[in-house]
C-alpha atoms as a PDB file:
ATOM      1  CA  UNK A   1     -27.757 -15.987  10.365  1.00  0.00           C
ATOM      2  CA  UNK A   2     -24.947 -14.275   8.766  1.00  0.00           C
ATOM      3  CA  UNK A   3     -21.941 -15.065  10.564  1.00  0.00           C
ATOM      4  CA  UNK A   4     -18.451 -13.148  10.030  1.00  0.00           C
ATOM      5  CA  UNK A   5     -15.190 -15.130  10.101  1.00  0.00           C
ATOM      6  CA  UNK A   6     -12.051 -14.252  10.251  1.00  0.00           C
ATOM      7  CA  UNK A   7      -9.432 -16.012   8.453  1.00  0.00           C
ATOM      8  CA  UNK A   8      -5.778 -16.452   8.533  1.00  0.00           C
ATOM      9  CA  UNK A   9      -3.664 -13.643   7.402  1.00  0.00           C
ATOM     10  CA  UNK A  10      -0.830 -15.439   6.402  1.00  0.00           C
ATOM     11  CA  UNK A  11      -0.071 -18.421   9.475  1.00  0.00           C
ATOM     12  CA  UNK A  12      -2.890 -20.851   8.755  1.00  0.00           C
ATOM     13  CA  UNK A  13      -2.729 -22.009  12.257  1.00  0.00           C
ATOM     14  CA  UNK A  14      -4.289 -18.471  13.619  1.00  0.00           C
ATOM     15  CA  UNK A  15      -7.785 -19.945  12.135  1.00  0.00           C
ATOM     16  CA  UNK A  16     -10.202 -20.719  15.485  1.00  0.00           C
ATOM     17  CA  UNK A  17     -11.887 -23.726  15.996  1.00  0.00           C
ATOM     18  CA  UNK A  18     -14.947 -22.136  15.997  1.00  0.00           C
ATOM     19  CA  UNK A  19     -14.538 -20.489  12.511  1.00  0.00           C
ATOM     20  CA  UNK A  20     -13.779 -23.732  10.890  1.00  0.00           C
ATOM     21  CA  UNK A  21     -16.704 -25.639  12.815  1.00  0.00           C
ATOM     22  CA  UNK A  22     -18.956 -22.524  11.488  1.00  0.00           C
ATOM     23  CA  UNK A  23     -17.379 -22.986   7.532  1.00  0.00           C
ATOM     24  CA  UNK A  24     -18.119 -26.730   7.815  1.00  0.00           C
ATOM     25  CA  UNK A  25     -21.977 -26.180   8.895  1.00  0.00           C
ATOM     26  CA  UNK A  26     -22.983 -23.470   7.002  1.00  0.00           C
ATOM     27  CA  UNK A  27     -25.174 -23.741   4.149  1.00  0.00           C
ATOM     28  CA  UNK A  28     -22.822 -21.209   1.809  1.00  0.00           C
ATOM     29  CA  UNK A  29     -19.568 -19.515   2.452  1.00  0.00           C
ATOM     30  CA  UNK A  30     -19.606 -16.055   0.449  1.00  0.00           C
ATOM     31  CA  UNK A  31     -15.827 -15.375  -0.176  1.00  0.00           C
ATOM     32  CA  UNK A  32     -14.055 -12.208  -1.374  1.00  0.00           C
ATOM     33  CA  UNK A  33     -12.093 -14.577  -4.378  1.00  0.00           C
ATOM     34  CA  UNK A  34     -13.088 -18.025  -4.625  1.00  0.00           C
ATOM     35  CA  UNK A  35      -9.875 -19.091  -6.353  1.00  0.00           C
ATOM     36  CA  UNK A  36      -7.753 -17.903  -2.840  1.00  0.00           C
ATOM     37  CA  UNK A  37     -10.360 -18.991  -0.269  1.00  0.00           C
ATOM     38  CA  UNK A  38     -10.437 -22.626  -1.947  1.00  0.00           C
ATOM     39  CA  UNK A  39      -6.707 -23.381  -0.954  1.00  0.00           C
ATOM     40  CA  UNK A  40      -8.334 -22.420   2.681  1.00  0.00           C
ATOM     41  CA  UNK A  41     -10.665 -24.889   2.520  1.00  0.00           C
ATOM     42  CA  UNK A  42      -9.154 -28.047   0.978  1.00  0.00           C
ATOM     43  CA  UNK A  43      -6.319 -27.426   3.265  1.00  0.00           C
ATOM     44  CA  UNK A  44      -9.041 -28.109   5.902  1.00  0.00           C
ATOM     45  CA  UNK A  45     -11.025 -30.664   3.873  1.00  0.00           C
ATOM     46  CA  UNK A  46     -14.037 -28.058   4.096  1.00  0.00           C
ATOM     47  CA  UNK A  47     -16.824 -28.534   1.154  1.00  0.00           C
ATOM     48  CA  UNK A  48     -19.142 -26.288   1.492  1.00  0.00           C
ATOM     49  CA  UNK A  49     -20.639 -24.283  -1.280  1.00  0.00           C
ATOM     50  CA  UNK A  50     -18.959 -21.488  -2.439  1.00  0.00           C
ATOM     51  CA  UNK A  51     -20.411 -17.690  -4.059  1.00  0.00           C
ATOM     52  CA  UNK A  52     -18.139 -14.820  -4.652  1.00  0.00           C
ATOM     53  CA  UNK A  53     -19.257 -11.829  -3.091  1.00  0.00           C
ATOM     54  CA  UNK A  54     -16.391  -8.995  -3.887  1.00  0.00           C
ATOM     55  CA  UNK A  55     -16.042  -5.509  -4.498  1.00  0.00           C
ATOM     56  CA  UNK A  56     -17.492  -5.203  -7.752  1.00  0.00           C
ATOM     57  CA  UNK A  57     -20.372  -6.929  -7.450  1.00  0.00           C
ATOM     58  CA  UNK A  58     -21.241  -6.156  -3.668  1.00  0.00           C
ATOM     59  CA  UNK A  59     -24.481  -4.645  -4.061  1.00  0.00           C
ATOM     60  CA  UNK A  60     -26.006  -6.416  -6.443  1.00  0.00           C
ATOM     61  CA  UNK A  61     -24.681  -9.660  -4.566  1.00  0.00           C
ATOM     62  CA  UNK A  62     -25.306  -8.870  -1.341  1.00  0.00           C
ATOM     63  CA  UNK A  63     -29.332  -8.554  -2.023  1.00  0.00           C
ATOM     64  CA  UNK A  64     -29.419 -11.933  -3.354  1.00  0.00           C
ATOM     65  CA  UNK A  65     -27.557 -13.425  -0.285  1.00  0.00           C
ATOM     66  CA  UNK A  66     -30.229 -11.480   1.721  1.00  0.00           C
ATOM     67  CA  UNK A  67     -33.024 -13.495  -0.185  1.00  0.00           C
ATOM     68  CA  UNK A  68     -31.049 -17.027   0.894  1.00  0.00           C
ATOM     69  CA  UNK A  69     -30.953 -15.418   4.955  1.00  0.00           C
ATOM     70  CA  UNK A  70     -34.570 -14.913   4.928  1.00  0.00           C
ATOM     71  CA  UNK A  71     -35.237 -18.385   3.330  1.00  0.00           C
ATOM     72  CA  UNK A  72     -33.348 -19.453   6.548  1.00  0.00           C
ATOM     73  CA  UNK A  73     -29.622 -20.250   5.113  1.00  0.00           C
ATOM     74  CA  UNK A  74     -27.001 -19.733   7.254  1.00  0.00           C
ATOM     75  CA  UNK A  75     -23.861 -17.605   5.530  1.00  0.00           C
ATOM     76  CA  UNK A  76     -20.195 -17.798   6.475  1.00  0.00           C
ATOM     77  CA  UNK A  77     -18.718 -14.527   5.335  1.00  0.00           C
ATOM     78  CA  UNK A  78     -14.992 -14.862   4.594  1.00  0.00           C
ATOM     79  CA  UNK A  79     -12.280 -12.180   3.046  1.00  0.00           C
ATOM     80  CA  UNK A  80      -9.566 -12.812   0.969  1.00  0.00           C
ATOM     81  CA  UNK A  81      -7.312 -12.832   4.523  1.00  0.00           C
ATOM     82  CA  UNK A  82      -8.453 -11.344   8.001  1.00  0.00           C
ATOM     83  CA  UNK A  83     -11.374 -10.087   9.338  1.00  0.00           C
ATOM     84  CA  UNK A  84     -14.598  -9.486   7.021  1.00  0.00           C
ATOM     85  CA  UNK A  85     -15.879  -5.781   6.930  1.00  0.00           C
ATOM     86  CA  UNK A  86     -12.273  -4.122   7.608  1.00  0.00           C
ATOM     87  CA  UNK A  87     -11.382  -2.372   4.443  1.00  0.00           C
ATOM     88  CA  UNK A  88     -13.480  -4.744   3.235  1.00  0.00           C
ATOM     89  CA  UNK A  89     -16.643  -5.068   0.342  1.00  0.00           C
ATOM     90  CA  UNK A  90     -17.962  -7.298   3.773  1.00  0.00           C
ATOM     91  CA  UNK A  91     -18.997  -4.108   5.179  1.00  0.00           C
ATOM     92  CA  UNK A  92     -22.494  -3.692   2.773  1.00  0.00           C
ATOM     93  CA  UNK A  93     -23.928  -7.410   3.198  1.00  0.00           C
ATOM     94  CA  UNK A  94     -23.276  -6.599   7.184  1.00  0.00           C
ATOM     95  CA  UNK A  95     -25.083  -3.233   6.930  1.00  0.00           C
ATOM     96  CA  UNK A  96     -27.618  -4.680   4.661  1.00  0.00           C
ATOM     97  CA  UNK A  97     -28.602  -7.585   7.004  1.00  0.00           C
ATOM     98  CA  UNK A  98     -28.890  -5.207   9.991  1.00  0.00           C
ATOM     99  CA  UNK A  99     -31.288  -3.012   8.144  1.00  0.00           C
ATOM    100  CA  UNK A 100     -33.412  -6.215   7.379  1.00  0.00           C
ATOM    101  CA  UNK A 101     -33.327  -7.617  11.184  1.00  0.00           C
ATOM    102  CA  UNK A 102     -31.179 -10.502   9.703  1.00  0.00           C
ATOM    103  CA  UNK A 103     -29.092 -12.125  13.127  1.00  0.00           C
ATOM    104  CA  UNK A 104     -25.581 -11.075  12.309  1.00  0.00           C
ATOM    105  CA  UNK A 105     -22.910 -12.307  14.803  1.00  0.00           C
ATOM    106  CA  UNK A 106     -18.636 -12.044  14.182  1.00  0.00           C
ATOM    107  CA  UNK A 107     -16.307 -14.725  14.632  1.00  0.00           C
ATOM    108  CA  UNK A 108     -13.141 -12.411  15.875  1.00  0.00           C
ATOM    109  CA  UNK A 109      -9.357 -13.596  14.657  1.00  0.00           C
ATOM    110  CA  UNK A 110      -6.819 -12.275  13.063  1.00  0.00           C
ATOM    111  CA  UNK A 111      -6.869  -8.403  11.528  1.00  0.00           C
ATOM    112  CA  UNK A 112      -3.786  -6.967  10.022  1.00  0.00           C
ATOM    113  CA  UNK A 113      -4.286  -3.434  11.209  1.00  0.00           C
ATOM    114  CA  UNK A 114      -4.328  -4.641  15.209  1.00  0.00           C
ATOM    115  CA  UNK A 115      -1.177  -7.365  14.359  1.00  0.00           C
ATOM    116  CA  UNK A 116       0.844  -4.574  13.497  1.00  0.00           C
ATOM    117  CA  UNK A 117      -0.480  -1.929  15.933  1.00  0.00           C
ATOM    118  CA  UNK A 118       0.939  -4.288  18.739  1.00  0.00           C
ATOM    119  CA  UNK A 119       4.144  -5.246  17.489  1.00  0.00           C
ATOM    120  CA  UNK A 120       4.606  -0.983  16.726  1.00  0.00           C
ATOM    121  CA  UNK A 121       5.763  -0.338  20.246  1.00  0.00           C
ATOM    122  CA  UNK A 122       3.605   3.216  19.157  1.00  0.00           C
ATOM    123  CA  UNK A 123       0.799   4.242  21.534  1.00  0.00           C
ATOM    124  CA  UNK A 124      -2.349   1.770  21.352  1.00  0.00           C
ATOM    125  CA  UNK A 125      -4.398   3.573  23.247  1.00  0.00           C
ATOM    126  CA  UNK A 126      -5.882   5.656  20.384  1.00  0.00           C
ATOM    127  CA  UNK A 127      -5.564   4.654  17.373  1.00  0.00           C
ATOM    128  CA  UNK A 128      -6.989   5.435  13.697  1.00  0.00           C
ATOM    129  CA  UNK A 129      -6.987   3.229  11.082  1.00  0.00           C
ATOM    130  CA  UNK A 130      -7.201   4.420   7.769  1.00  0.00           C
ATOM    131  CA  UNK A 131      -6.840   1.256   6.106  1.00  0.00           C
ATOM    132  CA  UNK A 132      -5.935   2.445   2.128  1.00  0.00           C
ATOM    133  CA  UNK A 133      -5.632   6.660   1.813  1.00  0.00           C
ATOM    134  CA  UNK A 134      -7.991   7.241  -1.721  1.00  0.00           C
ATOM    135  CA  UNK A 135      -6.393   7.235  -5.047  1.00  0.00           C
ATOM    136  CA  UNK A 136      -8.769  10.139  -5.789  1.00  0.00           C
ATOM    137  CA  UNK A 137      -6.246  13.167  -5.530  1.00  0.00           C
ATOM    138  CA  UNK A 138      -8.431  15.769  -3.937  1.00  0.00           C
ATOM    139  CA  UNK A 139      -9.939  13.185  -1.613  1.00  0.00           C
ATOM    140  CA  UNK A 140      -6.360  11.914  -0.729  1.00  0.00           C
ATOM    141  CA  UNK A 141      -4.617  15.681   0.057  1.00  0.00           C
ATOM    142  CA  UNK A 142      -8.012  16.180   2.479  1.00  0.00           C
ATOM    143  CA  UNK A 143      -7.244  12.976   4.554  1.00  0.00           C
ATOM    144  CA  UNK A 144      -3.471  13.732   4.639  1.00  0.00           C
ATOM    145  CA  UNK A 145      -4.687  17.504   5.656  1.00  0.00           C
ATOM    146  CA  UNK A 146      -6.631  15.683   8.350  1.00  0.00           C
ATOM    147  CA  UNK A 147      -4.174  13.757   9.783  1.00  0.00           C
ATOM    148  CA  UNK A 148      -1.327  16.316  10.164  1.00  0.00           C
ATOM    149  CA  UNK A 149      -3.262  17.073  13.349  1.00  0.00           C
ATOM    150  CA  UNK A 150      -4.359  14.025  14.766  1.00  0.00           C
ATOM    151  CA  UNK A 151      -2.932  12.714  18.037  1.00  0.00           C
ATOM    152  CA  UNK A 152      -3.910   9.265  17.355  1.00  0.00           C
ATOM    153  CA  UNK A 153      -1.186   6.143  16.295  1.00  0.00           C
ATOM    154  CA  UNK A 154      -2.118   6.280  12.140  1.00  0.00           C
ATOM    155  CA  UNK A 155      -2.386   2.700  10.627  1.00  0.00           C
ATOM    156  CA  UNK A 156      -1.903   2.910   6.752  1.00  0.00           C
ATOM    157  CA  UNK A 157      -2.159   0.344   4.474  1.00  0.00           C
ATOM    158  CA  UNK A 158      -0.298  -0.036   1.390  1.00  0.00           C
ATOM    159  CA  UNK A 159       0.991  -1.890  -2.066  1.00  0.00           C
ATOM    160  CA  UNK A 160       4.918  -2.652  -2.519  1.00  0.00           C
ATOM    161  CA  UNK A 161       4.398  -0.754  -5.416  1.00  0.00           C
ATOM    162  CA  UNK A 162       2.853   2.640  -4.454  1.00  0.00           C
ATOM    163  CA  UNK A 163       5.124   2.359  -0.316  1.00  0.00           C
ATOM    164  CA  UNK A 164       7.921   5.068  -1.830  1.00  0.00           C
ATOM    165  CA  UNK A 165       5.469   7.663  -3.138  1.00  0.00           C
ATOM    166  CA  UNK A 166       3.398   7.371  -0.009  1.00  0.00           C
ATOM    167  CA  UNK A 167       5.867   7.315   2.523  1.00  0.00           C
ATOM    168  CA  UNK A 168       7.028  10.748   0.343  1.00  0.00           C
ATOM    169  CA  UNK A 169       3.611  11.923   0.651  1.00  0.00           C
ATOM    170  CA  UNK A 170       3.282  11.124   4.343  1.00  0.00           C
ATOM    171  CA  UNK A 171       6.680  12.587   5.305  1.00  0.00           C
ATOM    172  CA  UNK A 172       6.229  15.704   3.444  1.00  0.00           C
ATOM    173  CA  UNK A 173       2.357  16.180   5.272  1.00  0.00           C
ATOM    174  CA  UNK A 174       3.147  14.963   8.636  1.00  0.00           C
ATOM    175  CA  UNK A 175       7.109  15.795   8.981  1.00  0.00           C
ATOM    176  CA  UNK A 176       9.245  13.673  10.255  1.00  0.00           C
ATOM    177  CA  UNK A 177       7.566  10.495  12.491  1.00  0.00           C
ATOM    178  CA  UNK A 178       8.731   7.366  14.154  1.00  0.00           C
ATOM    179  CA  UNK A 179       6.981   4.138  11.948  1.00  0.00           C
ATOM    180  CA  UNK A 180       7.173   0.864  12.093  1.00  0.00           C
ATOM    181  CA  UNK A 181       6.762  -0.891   8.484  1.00  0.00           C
ATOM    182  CA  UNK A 182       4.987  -4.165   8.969  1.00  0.00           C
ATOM    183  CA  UNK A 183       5.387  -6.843   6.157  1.00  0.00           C
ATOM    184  CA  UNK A 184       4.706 -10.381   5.783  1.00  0.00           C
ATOM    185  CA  UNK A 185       2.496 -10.437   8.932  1.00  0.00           C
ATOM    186  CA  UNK A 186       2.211 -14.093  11.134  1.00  0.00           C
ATOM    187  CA  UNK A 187       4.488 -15.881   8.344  1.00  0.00           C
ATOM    188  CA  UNK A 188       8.451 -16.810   8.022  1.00  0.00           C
ATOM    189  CA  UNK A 189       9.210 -13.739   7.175  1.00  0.00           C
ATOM    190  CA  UNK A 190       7.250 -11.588   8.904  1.00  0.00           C
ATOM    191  CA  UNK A 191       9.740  -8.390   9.208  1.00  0.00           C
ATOM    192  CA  UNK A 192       8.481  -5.146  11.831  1.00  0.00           C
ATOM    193  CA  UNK A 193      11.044  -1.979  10.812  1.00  0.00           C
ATOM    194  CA  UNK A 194      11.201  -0.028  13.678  1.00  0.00           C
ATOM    195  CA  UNK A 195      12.154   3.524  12.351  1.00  0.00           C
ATOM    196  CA  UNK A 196      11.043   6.416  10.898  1.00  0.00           C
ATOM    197  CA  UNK A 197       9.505   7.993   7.652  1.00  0.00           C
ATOM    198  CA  UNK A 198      12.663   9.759   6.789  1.00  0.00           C
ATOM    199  CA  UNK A 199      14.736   6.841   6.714  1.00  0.00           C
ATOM    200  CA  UNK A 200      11.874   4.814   5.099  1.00  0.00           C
ATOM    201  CA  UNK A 201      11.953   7.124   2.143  1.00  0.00           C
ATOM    202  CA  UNK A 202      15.854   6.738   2.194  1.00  0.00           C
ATOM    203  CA  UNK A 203      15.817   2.969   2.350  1.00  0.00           C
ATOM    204  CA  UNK A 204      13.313   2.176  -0.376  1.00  0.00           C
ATOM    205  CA  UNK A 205      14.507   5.026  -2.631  1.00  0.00           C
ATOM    206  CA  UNK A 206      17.602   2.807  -3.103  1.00  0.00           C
ATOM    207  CA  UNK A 207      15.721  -0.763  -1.979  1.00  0.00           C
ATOM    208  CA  UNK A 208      12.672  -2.271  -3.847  1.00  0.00           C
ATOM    209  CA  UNK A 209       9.639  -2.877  -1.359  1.00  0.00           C
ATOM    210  CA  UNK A 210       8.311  -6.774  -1.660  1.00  0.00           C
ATOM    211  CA  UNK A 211       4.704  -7.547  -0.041  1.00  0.00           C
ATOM    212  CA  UNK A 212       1.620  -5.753   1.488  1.00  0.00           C
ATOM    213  CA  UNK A 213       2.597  -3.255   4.365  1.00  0.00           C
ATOM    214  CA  UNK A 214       1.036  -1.873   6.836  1.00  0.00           C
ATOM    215  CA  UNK A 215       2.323   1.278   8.379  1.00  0.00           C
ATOM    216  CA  UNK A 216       1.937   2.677  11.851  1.00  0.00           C
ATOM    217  CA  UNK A 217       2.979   5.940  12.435  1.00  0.00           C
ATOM    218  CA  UNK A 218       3.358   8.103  15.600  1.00  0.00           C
ATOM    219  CA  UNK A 219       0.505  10.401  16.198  1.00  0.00           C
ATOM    220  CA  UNK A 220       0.787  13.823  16.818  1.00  0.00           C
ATOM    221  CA  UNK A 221       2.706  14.885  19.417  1.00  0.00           C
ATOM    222  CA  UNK A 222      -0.388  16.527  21.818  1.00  0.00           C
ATOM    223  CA  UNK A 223       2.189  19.292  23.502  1.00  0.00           C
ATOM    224  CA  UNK A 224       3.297  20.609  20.144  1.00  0.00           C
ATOM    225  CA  UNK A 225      -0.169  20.685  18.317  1.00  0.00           C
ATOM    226  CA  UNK A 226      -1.225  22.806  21.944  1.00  0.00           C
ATOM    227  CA  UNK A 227       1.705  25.086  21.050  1.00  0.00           C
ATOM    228  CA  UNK A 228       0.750  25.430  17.680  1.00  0.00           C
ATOM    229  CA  UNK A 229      -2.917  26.659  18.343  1.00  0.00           C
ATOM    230  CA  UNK A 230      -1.658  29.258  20.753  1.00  0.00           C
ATOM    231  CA  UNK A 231       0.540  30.774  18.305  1.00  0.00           C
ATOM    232  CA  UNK A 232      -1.991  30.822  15.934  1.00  0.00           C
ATOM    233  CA  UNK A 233      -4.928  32.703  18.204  1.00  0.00           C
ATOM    234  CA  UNK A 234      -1.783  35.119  19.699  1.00  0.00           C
ATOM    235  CA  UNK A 235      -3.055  37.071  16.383  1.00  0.00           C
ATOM    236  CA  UNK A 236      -6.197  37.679  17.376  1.00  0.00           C
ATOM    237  CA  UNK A 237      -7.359  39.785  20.955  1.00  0.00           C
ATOM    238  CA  UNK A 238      -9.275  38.076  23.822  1.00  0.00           C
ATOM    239  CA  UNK A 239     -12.004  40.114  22.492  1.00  0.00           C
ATOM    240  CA  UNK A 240     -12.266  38.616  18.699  1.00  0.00           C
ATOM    241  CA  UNK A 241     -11.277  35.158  20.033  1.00  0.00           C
ATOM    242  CA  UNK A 242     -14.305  35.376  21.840  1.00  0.00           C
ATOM    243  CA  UNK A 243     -16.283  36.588  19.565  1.00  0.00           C
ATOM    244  CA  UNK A 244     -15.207  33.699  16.636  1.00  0.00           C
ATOM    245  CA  UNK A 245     -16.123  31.209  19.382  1.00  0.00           C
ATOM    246  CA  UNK A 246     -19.532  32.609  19.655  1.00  0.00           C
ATOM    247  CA  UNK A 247     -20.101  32.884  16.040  1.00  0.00           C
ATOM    248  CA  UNK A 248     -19.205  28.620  16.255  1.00  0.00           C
ATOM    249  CA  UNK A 249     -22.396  28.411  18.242  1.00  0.00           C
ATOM    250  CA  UNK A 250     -21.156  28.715  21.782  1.00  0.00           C
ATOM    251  CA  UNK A 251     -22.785  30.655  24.896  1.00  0.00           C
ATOM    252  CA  UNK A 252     -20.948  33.671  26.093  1.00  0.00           C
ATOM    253  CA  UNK A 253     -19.878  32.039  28.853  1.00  0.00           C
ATOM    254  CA  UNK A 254     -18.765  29.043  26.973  1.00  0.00           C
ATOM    255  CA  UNK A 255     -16.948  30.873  24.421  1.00  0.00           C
ATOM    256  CA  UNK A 256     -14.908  32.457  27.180  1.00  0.00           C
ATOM    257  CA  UNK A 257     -14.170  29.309  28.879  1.00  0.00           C
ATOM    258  CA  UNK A 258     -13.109  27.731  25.313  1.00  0.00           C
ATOM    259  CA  UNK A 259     -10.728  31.035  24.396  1.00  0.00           C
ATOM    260  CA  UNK A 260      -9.101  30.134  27.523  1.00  0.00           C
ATOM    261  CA  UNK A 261      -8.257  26.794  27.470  1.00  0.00           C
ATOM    262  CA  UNK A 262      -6.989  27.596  23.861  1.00  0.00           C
ATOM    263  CA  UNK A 263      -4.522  30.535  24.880  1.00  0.00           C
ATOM    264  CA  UNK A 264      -3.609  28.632  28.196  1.00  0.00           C
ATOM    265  CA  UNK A 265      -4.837  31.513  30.209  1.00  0.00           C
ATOM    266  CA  UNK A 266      -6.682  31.572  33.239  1.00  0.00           C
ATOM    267  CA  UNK A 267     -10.438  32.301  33.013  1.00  0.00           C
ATOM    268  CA  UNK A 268     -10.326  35.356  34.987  1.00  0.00           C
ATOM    269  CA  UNK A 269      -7.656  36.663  32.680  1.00  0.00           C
ATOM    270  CA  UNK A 270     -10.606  36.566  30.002  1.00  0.00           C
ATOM    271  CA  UNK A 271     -13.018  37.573  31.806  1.00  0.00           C
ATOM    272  CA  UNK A 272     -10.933  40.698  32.897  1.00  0.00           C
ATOM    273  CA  UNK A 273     -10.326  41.640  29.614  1.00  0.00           C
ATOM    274  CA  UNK A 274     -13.710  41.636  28.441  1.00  0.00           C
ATOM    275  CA  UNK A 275     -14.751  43.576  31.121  1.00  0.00           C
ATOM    276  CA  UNK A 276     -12.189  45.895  32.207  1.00  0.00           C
ATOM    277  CA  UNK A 277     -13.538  49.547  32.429  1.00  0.00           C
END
């Protein structure tokens, strides 16, 4: 079996019981940097086998640990902190062992991107995390496109030294947002700023950013994206409203219903229109 622990991300006392019973029995613990998870495990007089399994050599890797699960080993999966598979090479030895019918189960504990959604005070009742936003440039402005309309809390992560230009890039594609700026997550330090991307810009264009962040930013406000849309279709008649909805694939009938619902107009109003004469 292949079993997924989670690991401390910073307060060694958030490991479970039942992660450390599971890193003491298994046959090999495949860890995202040897070198960090072995302070881990002498701190808890743990000695089992070690293999690297990281980001640059997860494929390759993960097919050979797939050859020791079907010779009946049992494999602790650990990341450098947190939970395996989050933003995380973990994710292609999970999805590998599914495909083969290899038992996969997940020890849960600590995740940075949940820690700081609940000490936000934002909404957690939607939330999308978007862990890293790509280096690529084109790939990067289409997320940031993406997200200027999406209701959900945003949870970013991010490097000290790349927090100013992105909390420029975020401010300029989102406007203004509330955000709290999470650092130093479950240790003495641990610091929540409770403000907004305007004054986060301000702060660290004069203050140098220390530590891994996570952000988590105020969705969309719902009311004012509604607003938005209307203005938008006021350009177009009920008629070629319709008609763009129908060329999307839907039903007369449906299209009419959808026109309305976007132009916050009764049905009959539609209906009317399309019909009058």
């Amino acid at each position: 079996m292949l079993y997924i622990c989670a690991t401390p991300i910073g307060n060694l006392g958030d490991i479970s019981q039942r992660v450390l019973d599971t890193l003491r029995e298994a046959d090999i613990i495949a860890a995202e940097d040897t070198r960090n998870s072995i302070k881990l495990l002498n701190h808890f007089d743990i000695h089992t086998p070690l293999t690297s399994y990281h980001e640059y050599n997860r494929f390759d890797k993960a097919e050979t640990l797939i050859d020791k699960l079907k010779e009946g080993a049992d494999i602790a999966l650990i990341t450098d902190a947190g939970t395996p598979g989050i933003s995380d090479p973990g994710e292609v030895l999970i999805r590998r062992c599914i495909e083969e019918g290899i038992a996969v189960t997940s020890l849960p504990g600590p995740a940075a991107c949940i820690t700081a959604l609940t000490l936000s005070g934002l909404s957690t009742r939607r939330f999308s995390f978007e862990a890293f936003l790509p280096s690529d440039k084109k790939e990067r402005k289409r997320i940031l496109e993406e997200l200027k309309s999406d209701t959900r809390t945003l949870i970013i992560y991010e490097a000290p030294h790349h927090l100013l230009s992105t909390l420029k890039e975020l401010k300029e594609a989102l406007g203004d947002r509330r955000l709290a700026l999470c650092r130093e997550l479950t240790k003495k330090f641990e610091e929540v700023e409770h403000t907004t991307l305007a004054a986060a810009v301000a702060h660290y264009s004069e203050n140098e950013p220390r530590g891994e962040y996570v952000l988590v930013i105020e969705g969309r406000d719902p009311e004012e994206l509604l607003r938005e849309k209307r203005d938008s279709f006021a350009e177009l008649s009920i008629e070629e409203h319709v008609a763009m909805k129908e060329a999307e694939g839907l039903d007369h009938k449906a299209a009419m219903k959808q026109v309305a619902l976007e132009r916050g107009i009764p049905k009959r109003e539609v209906y009317d229109t399309l019909h009058k004469g």
